[in-house]
Protein backbone atom coordinates (compact mmCIF):
# COMPACT_ATOMS: atom_id res chain seq x y z
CA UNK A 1 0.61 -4.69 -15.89
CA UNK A 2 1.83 -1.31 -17.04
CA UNK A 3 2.44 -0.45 -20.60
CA UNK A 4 5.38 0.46 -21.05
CA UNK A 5 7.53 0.49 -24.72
CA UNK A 6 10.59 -0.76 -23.35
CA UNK A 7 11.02 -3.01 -20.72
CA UNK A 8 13.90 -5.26 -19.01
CA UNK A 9 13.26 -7.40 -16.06
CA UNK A 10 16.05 -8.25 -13.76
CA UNK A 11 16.03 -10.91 -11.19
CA UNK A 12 18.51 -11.17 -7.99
CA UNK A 13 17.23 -14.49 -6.48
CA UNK A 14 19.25 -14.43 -2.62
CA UNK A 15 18.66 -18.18 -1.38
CA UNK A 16 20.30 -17.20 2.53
CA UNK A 17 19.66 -13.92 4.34
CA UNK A 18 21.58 -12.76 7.20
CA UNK A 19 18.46 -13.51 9.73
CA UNK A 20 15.73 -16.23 9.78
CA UNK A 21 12.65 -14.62 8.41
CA UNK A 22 9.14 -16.36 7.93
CA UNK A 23 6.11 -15.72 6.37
CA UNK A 24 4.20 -12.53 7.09
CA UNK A 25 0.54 -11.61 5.83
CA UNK A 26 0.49 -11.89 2.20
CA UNK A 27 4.12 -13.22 2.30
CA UNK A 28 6.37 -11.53 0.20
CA UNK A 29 3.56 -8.89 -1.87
CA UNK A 30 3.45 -6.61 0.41
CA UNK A 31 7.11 -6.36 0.21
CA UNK A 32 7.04 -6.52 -3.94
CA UNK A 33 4.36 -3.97 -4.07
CA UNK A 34 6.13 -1.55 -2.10
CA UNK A 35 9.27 -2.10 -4.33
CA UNK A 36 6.99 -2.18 -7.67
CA UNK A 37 5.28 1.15 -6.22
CA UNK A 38 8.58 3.03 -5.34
CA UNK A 39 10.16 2.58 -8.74
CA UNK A 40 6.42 3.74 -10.32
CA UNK A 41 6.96 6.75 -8.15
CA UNK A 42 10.26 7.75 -9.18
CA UNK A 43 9.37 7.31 -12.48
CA UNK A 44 6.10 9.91 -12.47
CA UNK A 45 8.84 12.04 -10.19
CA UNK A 46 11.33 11.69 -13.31
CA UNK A 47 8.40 12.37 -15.56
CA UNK A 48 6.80 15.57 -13.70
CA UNK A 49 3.76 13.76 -13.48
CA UNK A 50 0.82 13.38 -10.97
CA UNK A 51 1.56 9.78 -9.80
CA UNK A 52 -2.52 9.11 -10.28
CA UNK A 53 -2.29 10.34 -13.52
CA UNK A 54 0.70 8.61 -14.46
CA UNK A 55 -0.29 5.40 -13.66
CA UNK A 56 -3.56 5.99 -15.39
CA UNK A 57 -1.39 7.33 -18.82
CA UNK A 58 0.25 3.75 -18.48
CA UNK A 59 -2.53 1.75 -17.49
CA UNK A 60 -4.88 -0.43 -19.96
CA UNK A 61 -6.13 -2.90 -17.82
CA UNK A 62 -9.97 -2.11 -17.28
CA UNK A 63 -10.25 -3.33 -13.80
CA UNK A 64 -7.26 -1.53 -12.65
CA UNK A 65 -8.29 1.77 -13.89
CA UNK A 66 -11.69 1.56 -12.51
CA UNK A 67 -10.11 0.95 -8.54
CA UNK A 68 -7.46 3.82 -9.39
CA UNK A 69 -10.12 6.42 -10.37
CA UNK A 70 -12.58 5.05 -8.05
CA UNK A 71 -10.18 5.95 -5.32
CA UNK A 72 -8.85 9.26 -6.45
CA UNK A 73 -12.69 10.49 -6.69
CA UNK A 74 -13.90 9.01 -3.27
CA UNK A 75 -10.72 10.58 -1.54
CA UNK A 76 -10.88 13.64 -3.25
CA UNK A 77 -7.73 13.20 -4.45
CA UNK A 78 -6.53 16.52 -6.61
CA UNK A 79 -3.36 16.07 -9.57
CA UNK A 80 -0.59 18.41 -8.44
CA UNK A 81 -1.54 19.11 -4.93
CA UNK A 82 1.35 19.69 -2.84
CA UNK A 83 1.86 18.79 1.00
CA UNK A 84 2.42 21.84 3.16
CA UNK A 85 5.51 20.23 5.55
CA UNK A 86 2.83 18.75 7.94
CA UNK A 87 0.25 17.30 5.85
CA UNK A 88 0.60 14.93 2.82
CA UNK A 89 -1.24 12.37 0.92
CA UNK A 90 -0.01 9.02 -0.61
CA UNK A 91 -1.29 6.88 -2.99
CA UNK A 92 -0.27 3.00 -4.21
CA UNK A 93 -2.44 0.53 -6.82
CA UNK A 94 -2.02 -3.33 -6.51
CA UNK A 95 -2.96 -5.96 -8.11
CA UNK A 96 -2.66 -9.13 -5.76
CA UNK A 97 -1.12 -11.90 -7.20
CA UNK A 98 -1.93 -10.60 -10.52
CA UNK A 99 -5.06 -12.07 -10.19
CA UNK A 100 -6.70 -12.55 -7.08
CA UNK A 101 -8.07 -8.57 -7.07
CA UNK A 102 -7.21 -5.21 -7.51
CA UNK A 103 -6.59 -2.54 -4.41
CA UNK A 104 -5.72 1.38 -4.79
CA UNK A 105 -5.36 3.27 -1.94
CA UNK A 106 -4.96 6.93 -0.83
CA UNK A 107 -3.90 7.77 2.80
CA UNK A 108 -3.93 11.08 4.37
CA UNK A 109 -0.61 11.42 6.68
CA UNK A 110 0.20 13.61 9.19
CA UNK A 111 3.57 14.56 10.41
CA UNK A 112 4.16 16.60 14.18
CA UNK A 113 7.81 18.67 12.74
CA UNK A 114 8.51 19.19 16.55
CA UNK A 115 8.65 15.47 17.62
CA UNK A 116 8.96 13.75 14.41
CA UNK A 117 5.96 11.58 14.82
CA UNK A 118 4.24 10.37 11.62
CA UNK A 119 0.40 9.32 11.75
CA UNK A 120 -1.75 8.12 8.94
CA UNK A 121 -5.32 10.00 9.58
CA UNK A 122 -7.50 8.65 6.74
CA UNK A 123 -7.23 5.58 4.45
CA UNK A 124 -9.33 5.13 1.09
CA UNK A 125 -9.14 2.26 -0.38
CA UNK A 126 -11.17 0.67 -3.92
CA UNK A 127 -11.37 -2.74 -4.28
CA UNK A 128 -11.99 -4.95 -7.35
CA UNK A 129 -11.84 -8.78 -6.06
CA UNK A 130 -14.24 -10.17 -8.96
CA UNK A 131 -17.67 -11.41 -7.85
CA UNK A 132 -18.11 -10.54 -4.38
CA UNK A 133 -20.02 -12.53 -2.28
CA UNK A 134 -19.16 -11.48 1.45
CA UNK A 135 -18.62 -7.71 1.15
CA UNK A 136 -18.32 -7.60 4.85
CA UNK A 137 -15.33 -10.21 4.44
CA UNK A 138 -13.75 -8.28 2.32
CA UNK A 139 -13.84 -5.12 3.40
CA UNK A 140 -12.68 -6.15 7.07
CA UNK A 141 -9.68 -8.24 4.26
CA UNK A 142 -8.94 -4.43 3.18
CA UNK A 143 -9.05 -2.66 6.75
CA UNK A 144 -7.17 -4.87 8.77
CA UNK A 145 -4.28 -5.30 5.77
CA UNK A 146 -4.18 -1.19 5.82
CA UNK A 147 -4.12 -1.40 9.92
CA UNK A 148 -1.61 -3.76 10.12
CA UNK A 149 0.56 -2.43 7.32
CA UNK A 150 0.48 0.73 9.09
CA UNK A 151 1.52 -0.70 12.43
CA UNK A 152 4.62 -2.20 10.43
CA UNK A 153 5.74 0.85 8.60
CA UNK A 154 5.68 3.29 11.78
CA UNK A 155 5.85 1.38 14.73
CA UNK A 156 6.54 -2.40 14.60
CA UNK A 157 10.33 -3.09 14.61
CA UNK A 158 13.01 -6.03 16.00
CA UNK A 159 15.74 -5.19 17.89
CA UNK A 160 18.70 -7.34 17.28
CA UNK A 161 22.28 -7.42 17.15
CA UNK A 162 25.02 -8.95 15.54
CA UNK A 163 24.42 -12.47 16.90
CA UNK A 164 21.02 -12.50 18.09
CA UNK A 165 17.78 -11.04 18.66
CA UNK A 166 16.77 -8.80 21.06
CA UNK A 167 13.17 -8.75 21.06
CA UNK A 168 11.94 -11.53 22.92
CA UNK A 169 8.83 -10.68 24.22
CA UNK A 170 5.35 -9.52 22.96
CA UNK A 171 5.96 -6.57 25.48
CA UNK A 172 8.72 -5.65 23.83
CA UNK A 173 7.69 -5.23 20.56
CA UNK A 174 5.57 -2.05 19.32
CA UNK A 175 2.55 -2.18 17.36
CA UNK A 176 -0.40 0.89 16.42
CA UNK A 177 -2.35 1.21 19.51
CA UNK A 178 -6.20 2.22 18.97
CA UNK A 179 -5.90 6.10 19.15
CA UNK A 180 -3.28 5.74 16.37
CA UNK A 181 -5.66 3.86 14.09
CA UNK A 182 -6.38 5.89 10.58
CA UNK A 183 -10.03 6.03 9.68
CA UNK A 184 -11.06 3.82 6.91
CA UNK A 185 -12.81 3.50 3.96
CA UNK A 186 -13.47 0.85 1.49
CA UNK A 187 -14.96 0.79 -1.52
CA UNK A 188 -16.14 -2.24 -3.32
CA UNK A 189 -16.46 -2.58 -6.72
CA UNK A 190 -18.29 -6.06 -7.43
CA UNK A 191 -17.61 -7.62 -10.98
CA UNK A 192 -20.07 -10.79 -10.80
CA UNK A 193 -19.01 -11.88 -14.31
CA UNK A 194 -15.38 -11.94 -12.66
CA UNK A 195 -13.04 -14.62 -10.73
C-alpha cells in the first residue's frame, strides 16, 4: 500500500499460543493494523516527519489519500503540533482487508498526570467503503468499531494466571462505560463507481 523503494516482508507464522484465543471483531486487522501503524510511526519518528504528512509523501493510492486528508482537514489536524503533557492527538489510516474500504482516523486524548487516567475526548474518522448505499449502516460500522476499540485499549482486560483464567464473569470484566465515550464523527466519502 505504501511506496516504498526497498522493501522485505518477514513472516513468523506461530500455529499454538500460550492461551486459547478466538475471534474478535474484525479478527485479526485490528491487531495487524495496529502493528502496520506502529512501525509507520516509528518510521515518520525516524524520519522527523509529521506522521500525516508522511504517510501522504508515501502514499499513491487515490482513495487512501482522499480519507487521510479528508480527516486531517475535518479534525483540524495541524503538521508539527506538539501535545502539552495532558493533551495529545493520534492519528492511524487503514485499509480493511485491502479492499473492503478505507478508514483514517484522528482522536483527541486526554491524560489526568495526577491519577494516570487516559480518555479519548473526540474521534474523527473518513471513510471510503466504495458505493455507499446505507450511510447510516456505515457510519454506526465506524462508531461502534472506534467505541469498542477504545473500550479494549484502556479498559477491557483478562485476568489470568499461570494455569487458568481468572475472569469468569461479565462482572468482572471492564469495559468504557457511557460518560467515558469519545464524541464521534464520521465522514463518508461515497465512490458509486466503486466496490
Amino acid at each position: 500500500l505504501y511506496d516504498f523503494p526497498s522493501q522485505k516482508v518477514v513472516l513468523h507464522y506461530l500455529p499454538e499460543m500460550p492461551l486459547r484465543t478466538s475471534a474478535l471483531r474484525t479478527l485479526g486487522a485490528y491487531a495487524n493494523v495496529f502493528a502496520a501503524e506502529s512501525f509507520i510511526d516509528e518510521l515518520a519518528i525516524a524520519a522527523g516527519a509529521d506522521p500525516v504528512e508522511f504517510r501522504l509523501r508515501h502514499m499513491k493510492d487515490a482513495r487512501a489519500r482522499a480519507v487521510i486528508e479528508t480527516v486531517a482537514q475535518k479534525a483540524g489536524w495541524k503538521a508539527g503540533a506538539k501535545g502539552d503533557g495532558s493533551h495529545g492527538r493520534g492519528f492511524a489510516f487503514a485499509k480493511y482487508k485491502n479492499l473492503a474500504a478505507y478508514v483514517a482516523i484522528i482522536v483527541d486524548v486526554e491524560i489526568n498526570r495526577t491519577s494516570g487516567k487516559v480518555q479519548v475526548r473526540r474521534a474523527v474518522a473518513a471513510v471510503d467503503a466504495g458505493m455507499i448505499v446505507n450511510p447510516d449502516g456505515v457510519k454506526n460500522q465506524i462508531e461502534g468499531g472506534i467505541i469498542q476499540s477504545t473500550s479494549w485499549t484502556l479498559k477491557e482486560q483478562l485476568q489470568y494466571d499461570r494455569q487458568k483464567v481468572l475472569t469468569r464473569s461479565w462482572s468482572e470484566y471492564p469495559i468504557l462505560t457511557f460518560p467515558e465515550v469519545p464524541a464521534v464523527d464520521v465522514v463518508l466519502l461515497d465512490r458509486p463507481d466503486e466496490k
